[in-house]
PDB file of N, CA and C in Angstrom:
ATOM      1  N   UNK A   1      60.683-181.710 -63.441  1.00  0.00           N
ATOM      2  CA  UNK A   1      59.630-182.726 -63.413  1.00  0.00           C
ATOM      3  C   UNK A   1      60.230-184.118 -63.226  1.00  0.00           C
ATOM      4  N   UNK A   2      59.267-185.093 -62.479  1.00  0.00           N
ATOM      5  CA  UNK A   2      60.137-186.323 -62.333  1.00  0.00           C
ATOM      6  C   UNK A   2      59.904-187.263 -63.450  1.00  0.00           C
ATOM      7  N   UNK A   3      60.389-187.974 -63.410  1.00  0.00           N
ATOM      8  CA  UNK A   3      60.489-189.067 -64.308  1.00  0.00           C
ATOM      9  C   UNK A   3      58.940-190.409 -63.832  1.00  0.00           C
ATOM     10  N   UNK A   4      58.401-190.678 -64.760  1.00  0.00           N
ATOM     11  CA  UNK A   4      57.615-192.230 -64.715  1.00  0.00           C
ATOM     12  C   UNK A   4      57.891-193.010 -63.448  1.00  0.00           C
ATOM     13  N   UNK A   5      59.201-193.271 -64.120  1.00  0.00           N
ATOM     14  CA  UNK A   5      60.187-194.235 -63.767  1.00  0.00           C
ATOM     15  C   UNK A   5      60.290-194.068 -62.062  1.00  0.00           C
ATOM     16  N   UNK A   6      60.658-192.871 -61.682  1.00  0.00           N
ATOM     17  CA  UNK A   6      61.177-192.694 -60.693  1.00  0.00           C
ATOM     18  C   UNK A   6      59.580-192.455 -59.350  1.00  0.00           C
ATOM     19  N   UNK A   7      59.117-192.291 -60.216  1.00  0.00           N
ATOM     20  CA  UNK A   7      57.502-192.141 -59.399  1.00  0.00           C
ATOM     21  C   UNK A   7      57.022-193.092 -58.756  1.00  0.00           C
ATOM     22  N   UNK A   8      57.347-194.441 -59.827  1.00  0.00           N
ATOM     23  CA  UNK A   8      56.995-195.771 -59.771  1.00  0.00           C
ATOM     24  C   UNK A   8      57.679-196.257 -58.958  1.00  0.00           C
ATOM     25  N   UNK A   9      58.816-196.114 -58.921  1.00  0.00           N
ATOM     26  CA  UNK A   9      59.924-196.164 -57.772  1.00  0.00           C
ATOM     27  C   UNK A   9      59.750-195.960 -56.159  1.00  0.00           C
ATOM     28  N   UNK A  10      59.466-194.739 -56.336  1.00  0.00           N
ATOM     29  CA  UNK A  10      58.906-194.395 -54.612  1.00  0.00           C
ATOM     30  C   UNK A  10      57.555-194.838 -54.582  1.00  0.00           C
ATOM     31  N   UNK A  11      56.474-195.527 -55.443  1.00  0.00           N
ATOM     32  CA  UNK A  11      55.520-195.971 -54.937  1.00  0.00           C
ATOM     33  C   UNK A  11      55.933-197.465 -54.062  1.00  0.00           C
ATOM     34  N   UNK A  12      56.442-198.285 -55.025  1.00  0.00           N
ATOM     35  CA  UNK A  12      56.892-199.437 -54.824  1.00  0.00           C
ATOM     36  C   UNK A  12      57.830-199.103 -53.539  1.00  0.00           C
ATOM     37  N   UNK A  13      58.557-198.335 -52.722  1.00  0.00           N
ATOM     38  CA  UNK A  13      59.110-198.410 -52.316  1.00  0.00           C
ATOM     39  C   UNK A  13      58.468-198.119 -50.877  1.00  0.00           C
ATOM     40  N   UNK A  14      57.696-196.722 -51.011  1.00  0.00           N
ATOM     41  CA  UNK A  14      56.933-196.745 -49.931  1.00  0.00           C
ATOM     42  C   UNK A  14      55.703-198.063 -49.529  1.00  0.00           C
ATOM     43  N   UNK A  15      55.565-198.511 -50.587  1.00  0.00           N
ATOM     44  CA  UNK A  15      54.766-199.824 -50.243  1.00  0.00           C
ATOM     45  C   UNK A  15      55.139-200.964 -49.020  1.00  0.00           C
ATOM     46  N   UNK A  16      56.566-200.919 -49.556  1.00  0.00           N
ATOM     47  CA  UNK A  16      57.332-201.953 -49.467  1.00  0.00           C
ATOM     48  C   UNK A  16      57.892-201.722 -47.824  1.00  0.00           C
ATOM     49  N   UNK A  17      58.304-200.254 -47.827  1.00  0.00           N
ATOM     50  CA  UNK A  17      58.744-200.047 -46.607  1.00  0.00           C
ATOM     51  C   UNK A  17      57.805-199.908 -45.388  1.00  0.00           C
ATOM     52  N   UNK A  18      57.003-199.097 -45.874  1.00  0.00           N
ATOM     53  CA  UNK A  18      55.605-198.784 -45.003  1.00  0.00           C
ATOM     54  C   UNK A  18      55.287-200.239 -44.001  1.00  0.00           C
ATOM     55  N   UNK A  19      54.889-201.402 -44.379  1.00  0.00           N
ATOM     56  CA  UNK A  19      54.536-202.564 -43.709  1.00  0.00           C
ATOM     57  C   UNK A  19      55.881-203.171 -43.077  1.00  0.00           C
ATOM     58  N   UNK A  20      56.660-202.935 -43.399  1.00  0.00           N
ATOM     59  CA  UNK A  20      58.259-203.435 -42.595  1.00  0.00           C
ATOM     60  C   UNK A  20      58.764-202.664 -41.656  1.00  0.00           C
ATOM     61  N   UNK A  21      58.249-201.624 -41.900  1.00  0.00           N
ATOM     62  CA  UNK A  21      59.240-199.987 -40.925  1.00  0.00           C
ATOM     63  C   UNK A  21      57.844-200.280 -39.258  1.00  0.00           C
ATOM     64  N   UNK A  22      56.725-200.809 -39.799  1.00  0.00           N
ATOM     65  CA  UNK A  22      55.806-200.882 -38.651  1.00  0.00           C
ATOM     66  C   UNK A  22      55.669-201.774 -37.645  1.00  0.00           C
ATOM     67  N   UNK A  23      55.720-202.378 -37.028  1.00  0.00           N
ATOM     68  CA  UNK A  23      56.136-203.588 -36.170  1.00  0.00           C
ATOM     69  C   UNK A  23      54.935-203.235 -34.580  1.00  0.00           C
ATOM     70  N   UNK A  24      54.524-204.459 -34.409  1.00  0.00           N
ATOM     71  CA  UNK A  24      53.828-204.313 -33.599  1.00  0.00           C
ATOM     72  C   UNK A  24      54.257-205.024 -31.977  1.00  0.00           C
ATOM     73  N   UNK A  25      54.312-205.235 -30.647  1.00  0.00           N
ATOM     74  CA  UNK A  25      54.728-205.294 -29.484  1.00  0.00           C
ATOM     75  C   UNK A  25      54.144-206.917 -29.303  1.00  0.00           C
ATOM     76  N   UNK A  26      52.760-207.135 -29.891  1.00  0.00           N
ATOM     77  CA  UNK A  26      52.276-208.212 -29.623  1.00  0.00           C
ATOM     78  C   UNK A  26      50.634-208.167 -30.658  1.00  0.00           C
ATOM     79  N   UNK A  27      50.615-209.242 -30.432  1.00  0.00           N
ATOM     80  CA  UNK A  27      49.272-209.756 -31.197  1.00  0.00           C
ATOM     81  C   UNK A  27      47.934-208.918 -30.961  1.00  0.00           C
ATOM     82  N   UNK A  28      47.760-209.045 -29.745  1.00  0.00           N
ATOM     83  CA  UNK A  28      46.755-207.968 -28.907  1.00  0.00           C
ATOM     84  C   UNK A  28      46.623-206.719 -29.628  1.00  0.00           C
ATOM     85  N   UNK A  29      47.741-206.266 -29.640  1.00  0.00           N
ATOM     86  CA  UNK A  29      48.077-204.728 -29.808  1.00  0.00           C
ATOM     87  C   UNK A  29      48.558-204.506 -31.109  1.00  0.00           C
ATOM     88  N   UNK A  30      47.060-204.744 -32.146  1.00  0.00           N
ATOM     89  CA  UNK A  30      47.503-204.506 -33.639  1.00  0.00           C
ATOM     90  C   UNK A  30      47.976-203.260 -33.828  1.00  0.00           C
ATOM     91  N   UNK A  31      46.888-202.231 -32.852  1.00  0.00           N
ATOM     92  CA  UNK A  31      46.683-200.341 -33.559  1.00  0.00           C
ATOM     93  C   UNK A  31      48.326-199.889 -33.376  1.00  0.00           C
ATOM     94  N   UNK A  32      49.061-200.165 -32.432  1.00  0.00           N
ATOM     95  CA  UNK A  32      50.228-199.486 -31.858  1.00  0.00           C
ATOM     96  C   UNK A  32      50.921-199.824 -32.799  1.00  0.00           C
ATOM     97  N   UNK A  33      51.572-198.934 -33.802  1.00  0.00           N
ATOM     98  CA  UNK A  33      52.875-199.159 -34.305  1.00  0.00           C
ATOM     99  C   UNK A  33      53.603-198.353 -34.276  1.00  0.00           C
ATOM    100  N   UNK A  34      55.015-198.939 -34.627  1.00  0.00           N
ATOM    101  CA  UNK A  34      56.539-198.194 -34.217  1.00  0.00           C
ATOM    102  C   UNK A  34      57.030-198.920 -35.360  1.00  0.00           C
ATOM    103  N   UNK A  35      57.895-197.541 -35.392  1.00  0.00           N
ATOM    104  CA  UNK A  35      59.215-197.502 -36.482  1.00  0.00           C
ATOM    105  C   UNK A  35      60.143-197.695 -35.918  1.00  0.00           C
ATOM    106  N   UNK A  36      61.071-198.966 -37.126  1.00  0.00           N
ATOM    107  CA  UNK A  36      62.346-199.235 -36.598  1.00  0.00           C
ATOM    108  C   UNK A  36      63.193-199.010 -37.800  1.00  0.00           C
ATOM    109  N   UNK A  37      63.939-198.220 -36.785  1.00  0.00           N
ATOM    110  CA  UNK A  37      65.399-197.443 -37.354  1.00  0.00           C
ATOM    111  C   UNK A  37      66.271-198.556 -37.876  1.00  0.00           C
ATOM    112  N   UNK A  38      66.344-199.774 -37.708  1.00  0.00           N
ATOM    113  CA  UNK A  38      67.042-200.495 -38.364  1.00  0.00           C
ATOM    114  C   UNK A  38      67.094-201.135 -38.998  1.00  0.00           C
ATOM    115  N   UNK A  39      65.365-201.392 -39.610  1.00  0.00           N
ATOM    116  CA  UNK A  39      65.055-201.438 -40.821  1.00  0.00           C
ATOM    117  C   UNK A  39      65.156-200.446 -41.756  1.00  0.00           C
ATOM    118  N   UNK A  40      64.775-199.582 -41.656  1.00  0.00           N
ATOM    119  CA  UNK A  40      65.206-197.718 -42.276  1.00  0.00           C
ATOM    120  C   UNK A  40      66.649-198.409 -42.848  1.00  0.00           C
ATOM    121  N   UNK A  41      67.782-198.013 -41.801  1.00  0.00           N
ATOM    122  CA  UNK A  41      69.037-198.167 -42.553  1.00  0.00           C
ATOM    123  C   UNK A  41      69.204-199.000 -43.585  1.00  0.00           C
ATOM    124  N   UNK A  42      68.981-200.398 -43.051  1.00  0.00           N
ATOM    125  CA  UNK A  42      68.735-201.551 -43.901  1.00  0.00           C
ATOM    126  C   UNK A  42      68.210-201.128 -45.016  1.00  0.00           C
ATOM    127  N   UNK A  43      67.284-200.991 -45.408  1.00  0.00           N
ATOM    128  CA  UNK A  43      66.442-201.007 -46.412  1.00  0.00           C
ATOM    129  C   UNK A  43      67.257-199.702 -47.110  1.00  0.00           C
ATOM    130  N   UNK A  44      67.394-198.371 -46.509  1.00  0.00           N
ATOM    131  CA  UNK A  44      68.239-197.291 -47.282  1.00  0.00           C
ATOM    132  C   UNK A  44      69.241-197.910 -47.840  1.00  0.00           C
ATOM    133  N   UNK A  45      70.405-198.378 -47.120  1.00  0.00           N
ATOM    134  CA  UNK A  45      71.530-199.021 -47.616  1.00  0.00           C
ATOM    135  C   UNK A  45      71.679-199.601 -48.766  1.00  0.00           C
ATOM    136  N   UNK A  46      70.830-200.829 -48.828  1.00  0.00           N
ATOM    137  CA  UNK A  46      70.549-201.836 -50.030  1.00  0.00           C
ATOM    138  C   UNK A  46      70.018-200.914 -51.488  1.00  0.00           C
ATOM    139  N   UNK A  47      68.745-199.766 -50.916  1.00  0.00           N
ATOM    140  CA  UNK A  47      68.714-199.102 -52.169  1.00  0.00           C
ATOM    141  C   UNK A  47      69.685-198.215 -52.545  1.00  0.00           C
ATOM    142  N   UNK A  48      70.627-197.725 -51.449  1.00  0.00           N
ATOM    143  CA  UNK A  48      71.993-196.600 -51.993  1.00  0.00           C
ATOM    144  C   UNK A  48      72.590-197.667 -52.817  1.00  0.00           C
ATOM    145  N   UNK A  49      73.459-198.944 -52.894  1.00  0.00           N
ATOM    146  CA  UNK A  49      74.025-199.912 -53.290  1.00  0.00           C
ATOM    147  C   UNK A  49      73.423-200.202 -54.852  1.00  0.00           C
ATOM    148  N   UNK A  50      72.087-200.675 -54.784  1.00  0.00           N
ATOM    149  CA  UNK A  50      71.593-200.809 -55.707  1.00  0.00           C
ATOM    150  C   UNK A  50      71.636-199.668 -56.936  1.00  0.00           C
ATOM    151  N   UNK A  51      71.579-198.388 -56.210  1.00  0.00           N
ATOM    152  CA  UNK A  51      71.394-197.270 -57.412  1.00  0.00           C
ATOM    153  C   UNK A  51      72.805-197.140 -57.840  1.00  0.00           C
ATOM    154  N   UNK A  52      73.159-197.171 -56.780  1.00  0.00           N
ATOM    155  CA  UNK A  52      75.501-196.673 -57.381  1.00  0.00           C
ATOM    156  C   UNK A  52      75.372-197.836 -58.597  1.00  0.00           C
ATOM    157  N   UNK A  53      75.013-199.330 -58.207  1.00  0.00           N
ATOM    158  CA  UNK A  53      75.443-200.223 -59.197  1.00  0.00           C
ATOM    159  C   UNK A  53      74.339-199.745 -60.392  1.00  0.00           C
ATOM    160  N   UNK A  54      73.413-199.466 -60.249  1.00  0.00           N
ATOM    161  CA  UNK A  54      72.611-199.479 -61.637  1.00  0.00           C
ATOM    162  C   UNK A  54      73.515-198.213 -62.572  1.00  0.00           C
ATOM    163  N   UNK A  55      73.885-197.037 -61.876  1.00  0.00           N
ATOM    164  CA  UNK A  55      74.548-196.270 -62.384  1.00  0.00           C
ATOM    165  C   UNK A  55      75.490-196.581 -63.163  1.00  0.00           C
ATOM    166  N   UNK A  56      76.345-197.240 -62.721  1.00  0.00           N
ATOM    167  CA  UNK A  56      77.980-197.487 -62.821  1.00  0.00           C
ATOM    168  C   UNK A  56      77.721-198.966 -63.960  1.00  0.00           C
ATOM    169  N   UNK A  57      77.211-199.586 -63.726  1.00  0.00           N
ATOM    170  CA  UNK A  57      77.078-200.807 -64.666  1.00  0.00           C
ATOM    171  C   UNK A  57      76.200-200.773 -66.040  1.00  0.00           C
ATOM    172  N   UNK A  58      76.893-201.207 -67.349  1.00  0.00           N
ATOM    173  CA  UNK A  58      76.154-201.321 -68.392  1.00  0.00           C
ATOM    174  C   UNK A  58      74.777-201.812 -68.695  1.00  0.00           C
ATOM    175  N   UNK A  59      73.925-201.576 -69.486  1.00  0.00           N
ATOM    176  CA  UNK A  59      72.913-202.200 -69.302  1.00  0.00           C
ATOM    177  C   UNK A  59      73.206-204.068 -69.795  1.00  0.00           C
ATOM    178  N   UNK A  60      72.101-204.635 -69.590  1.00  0.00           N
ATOM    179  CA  UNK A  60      72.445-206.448 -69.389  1.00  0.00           C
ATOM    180  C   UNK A  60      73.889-206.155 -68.606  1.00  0.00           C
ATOM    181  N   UNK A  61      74.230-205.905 -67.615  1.00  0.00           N
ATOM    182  CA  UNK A  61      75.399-206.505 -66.944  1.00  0.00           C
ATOM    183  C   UNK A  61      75.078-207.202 -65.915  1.00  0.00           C
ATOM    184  N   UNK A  62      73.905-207.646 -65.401  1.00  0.00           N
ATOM    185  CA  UNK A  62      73.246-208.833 -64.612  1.00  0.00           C
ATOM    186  C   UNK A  62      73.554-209.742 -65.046  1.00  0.00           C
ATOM    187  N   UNK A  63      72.516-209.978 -66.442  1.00  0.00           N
ATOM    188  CA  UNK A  63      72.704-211.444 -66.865  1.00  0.00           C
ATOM    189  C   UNK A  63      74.008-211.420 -67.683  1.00  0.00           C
ATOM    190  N   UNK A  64      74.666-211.055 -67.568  1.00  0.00           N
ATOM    191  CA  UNK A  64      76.180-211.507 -68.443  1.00  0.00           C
ATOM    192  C   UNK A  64      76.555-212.123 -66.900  1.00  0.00           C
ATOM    193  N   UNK A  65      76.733-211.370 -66.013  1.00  0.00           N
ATOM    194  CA  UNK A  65      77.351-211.436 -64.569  1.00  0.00           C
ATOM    195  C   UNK A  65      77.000-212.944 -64.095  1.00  0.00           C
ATOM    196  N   UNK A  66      75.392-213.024 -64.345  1.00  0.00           N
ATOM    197  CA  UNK A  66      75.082-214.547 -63.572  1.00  0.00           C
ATOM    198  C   UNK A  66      75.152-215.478 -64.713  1.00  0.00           C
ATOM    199  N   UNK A  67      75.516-215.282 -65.966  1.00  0.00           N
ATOM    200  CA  UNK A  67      76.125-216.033 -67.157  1.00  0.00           C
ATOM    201  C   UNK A  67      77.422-216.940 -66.393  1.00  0.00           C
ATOM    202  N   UNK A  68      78.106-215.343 -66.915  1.00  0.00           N
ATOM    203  CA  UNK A  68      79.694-215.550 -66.704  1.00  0.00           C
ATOM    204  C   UNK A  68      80.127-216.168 -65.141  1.00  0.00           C
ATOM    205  N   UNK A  69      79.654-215.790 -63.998  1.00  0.00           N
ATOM    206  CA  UNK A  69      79.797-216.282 -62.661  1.00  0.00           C
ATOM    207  C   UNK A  69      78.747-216.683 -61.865  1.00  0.00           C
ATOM    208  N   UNK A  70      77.977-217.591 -62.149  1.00  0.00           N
ATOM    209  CA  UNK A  70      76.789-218.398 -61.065  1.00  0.00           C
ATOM    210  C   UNK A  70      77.549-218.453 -59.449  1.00  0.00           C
ATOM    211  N   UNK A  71      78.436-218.914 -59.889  1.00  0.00           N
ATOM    212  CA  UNK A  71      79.119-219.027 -58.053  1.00  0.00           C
ATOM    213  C   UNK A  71      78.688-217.857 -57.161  1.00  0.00           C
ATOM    214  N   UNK A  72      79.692-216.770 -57.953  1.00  0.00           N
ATOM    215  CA  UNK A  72      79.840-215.929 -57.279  1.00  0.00           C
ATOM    216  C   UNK A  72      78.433-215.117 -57.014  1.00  0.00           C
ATOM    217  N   UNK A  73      77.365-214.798 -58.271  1.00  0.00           N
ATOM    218  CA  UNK A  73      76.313-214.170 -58.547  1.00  0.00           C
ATOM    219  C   UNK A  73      75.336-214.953 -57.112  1.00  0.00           C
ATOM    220  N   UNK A  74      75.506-215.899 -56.976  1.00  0.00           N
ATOM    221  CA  UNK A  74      74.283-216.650 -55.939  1.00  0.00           C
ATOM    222  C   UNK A  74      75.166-216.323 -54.872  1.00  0.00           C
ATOM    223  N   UNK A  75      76.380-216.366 -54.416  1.00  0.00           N
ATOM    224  CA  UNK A  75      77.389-215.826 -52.930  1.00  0.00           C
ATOM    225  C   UNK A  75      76.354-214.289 -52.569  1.00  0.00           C
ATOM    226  N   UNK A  76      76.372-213.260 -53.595  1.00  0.00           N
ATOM    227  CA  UNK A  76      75.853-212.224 -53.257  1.00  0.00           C
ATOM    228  C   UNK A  76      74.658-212.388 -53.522  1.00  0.00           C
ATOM    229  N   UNK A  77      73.796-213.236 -54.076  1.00  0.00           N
ATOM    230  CA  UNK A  77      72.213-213.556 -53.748  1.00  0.00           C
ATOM    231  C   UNK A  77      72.261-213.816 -51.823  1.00  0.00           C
ATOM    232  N   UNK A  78      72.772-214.852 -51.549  1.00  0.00           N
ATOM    233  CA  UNK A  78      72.868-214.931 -50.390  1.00  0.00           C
ATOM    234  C   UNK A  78      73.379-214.216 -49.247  1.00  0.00           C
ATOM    235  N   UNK A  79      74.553-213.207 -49.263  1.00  0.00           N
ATOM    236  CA  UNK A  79      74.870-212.040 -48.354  1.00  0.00           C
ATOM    237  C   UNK A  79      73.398-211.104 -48.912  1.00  0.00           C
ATOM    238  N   UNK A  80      72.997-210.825 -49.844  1.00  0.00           N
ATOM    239  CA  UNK A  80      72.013-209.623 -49.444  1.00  0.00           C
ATOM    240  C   UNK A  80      71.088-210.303 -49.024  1.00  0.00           C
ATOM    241  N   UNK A  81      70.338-211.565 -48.831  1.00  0.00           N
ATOM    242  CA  UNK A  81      69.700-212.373 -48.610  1.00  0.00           C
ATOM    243  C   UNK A  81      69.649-212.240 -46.666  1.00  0.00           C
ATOM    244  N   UNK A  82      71.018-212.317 -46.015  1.00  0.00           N
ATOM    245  CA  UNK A  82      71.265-212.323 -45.068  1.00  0.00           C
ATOM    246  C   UNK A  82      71.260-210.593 -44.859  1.00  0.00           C
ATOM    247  N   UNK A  83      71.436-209.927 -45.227  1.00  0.00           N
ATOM    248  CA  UNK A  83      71.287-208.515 -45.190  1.00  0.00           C
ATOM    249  C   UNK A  83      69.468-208.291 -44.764  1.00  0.00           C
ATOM    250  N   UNK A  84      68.954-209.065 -45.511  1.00  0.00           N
ATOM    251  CA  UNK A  84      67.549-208.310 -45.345  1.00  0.00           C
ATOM    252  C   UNK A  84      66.967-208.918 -44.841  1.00  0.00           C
ATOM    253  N   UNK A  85      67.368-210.417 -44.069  1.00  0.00           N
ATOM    254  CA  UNK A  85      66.629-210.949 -43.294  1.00  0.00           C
ATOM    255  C   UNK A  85      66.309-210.441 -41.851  1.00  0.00           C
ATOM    256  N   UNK A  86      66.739-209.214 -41.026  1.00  0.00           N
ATOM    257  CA  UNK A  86      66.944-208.553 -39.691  1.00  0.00           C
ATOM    258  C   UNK A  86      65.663-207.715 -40.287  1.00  0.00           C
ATOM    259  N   UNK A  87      64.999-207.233 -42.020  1.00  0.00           N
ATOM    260  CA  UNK A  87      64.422-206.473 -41.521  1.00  0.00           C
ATOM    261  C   UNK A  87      62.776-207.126 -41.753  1.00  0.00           C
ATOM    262  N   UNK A  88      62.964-208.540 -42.309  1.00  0.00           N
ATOM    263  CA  UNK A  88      61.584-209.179 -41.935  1.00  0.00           C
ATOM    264  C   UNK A  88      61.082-210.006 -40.993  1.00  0.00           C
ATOM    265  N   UNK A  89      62.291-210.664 -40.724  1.00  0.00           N
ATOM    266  CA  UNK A  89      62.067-211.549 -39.350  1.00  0.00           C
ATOM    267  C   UNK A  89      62.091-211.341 -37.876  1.00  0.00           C
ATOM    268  N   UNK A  90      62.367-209.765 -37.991  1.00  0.00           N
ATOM    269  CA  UNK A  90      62.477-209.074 -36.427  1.00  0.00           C
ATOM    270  C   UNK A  90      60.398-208.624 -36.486  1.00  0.00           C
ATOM    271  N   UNK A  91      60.314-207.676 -37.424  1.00  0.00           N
ATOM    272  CA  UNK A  91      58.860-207.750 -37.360  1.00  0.00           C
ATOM    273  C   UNK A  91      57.804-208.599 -37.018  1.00  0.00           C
ATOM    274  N   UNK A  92      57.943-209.783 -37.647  1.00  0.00           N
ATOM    275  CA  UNK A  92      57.580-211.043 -37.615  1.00  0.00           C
ATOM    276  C   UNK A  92      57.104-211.862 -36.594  1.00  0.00           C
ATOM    277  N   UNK A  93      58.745-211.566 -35.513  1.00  0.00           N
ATOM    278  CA  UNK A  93      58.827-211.455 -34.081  1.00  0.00           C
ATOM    279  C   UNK A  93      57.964-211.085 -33.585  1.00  0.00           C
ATOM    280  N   UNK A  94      58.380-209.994 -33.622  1.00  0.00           N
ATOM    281  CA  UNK A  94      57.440-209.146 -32.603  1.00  0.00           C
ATOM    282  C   UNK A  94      55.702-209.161 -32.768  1.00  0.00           C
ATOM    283  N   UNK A  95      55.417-208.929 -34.224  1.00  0.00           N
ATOM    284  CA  UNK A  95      54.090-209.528 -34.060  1.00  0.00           C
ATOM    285  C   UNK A  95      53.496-210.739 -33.274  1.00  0.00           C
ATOM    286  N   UNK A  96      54.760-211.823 -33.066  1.00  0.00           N
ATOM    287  CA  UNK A  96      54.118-213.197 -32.368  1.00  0.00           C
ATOM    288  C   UNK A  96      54.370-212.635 -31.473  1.00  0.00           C
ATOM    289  N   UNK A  97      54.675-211.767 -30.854  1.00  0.00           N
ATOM    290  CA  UNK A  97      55.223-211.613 -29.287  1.00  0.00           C
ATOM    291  C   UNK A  97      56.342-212.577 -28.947  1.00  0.00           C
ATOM    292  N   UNK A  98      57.132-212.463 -30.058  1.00  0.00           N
ATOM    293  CA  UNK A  98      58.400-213.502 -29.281  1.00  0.00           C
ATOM    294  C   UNK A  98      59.453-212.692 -29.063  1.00  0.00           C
ATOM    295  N   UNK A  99      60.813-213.006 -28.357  1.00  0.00           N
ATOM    296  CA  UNK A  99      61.572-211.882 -28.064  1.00  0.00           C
ATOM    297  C   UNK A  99      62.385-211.175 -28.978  1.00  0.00           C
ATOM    298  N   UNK A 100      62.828-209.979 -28.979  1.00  0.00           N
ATOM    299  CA  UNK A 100      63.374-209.481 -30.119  1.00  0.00           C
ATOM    300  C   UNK A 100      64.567-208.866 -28.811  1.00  0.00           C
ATOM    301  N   UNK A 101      65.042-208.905 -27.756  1.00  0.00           N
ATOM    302  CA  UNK A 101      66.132-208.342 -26.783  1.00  0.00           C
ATOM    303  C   UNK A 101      67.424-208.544 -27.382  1.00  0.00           C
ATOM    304  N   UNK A 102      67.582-209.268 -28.537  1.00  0.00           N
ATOM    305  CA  UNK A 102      69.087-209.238 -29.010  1.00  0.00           C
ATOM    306  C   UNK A 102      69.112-208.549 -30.172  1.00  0.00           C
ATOM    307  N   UNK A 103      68.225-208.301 -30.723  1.00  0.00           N
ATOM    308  CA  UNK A 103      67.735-207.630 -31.985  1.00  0.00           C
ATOM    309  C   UNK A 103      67.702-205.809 -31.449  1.00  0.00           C
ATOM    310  N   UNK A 104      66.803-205.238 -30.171  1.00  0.00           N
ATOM    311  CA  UNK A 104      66.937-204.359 -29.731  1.00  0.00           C
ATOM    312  C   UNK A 104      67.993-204.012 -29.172  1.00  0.00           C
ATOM    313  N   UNK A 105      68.747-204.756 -27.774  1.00  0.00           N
ATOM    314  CA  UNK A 105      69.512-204.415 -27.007  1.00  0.00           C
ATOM    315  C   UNK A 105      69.333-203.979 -25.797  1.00  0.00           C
ATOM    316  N   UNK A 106      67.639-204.504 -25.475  1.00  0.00           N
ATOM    317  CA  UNK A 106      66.932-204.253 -24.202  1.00  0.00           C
ATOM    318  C   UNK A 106      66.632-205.530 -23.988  1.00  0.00           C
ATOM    319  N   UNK A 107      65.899-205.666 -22.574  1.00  0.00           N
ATOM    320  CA  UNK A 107      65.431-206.667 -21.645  1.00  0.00           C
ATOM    321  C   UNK A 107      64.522-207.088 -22.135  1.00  0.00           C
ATOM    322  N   UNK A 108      64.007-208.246 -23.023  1.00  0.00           N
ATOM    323  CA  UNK A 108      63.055-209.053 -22.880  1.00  0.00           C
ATOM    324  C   UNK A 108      61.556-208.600 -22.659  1.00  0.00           C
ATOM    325  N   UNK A 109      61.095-208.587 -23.274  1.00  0.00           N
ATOM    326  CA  UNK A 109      59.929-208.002 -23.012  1.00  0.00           C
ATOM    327  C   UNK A 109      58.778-209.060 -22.887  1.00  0.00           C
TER     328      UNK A 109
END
């Protein structure tokens, strides 16, 4: 049987992913959506990372962490920050119909 915890987990998660994984071509064309694989990774990645550390780390080892090192604690606010910005601002894109060809690796659309 699963856990509360973990239920709550994949709700929040499918929430979360569901509206990001969907991306639309242009404004016009709300109904059409597509999944992008590189939000998938993205978003997998960050939660594999996240669970190893929740595992492996004591409980309060956050706030001791952003106690003991603000520098460093906001350095990795900002790399995952930059991590997850490819998977809201490419959507975003594309909803305005602006180009996403460096983001894909195709021609301009």
């Amino acid at each position: 049987p699963k856990s509360a915890r973990t239920m709550a987990l994949k709700q929040v998660v499918s929430r979360c992913i569901t509206p990001v994984m969907t991306s639309t071509r242009n404004i016009a064309s709300m109904t059409k959506h597509t999944k992008d694989p590189h939000a998938f990774a993205v978003i997998s990645s960050t939660l594999g990372l996240v669970s190893v550390v929740h595992v492996c780390q004591p409980k309060g080892w956050f706030k001791q962490f952003v106690d003991d090192e603000p520098v460093v604690a906001f350095s990795c606010f900002l790399g995952l920050l930059g991590f997850l910005l490819p998977v809201v601002v490419v959507p975003m894109r594309r909803n305005m119909g602006l180009d996403t060809s460096q983001y894909d690796g195709k021609e301009a659309h």
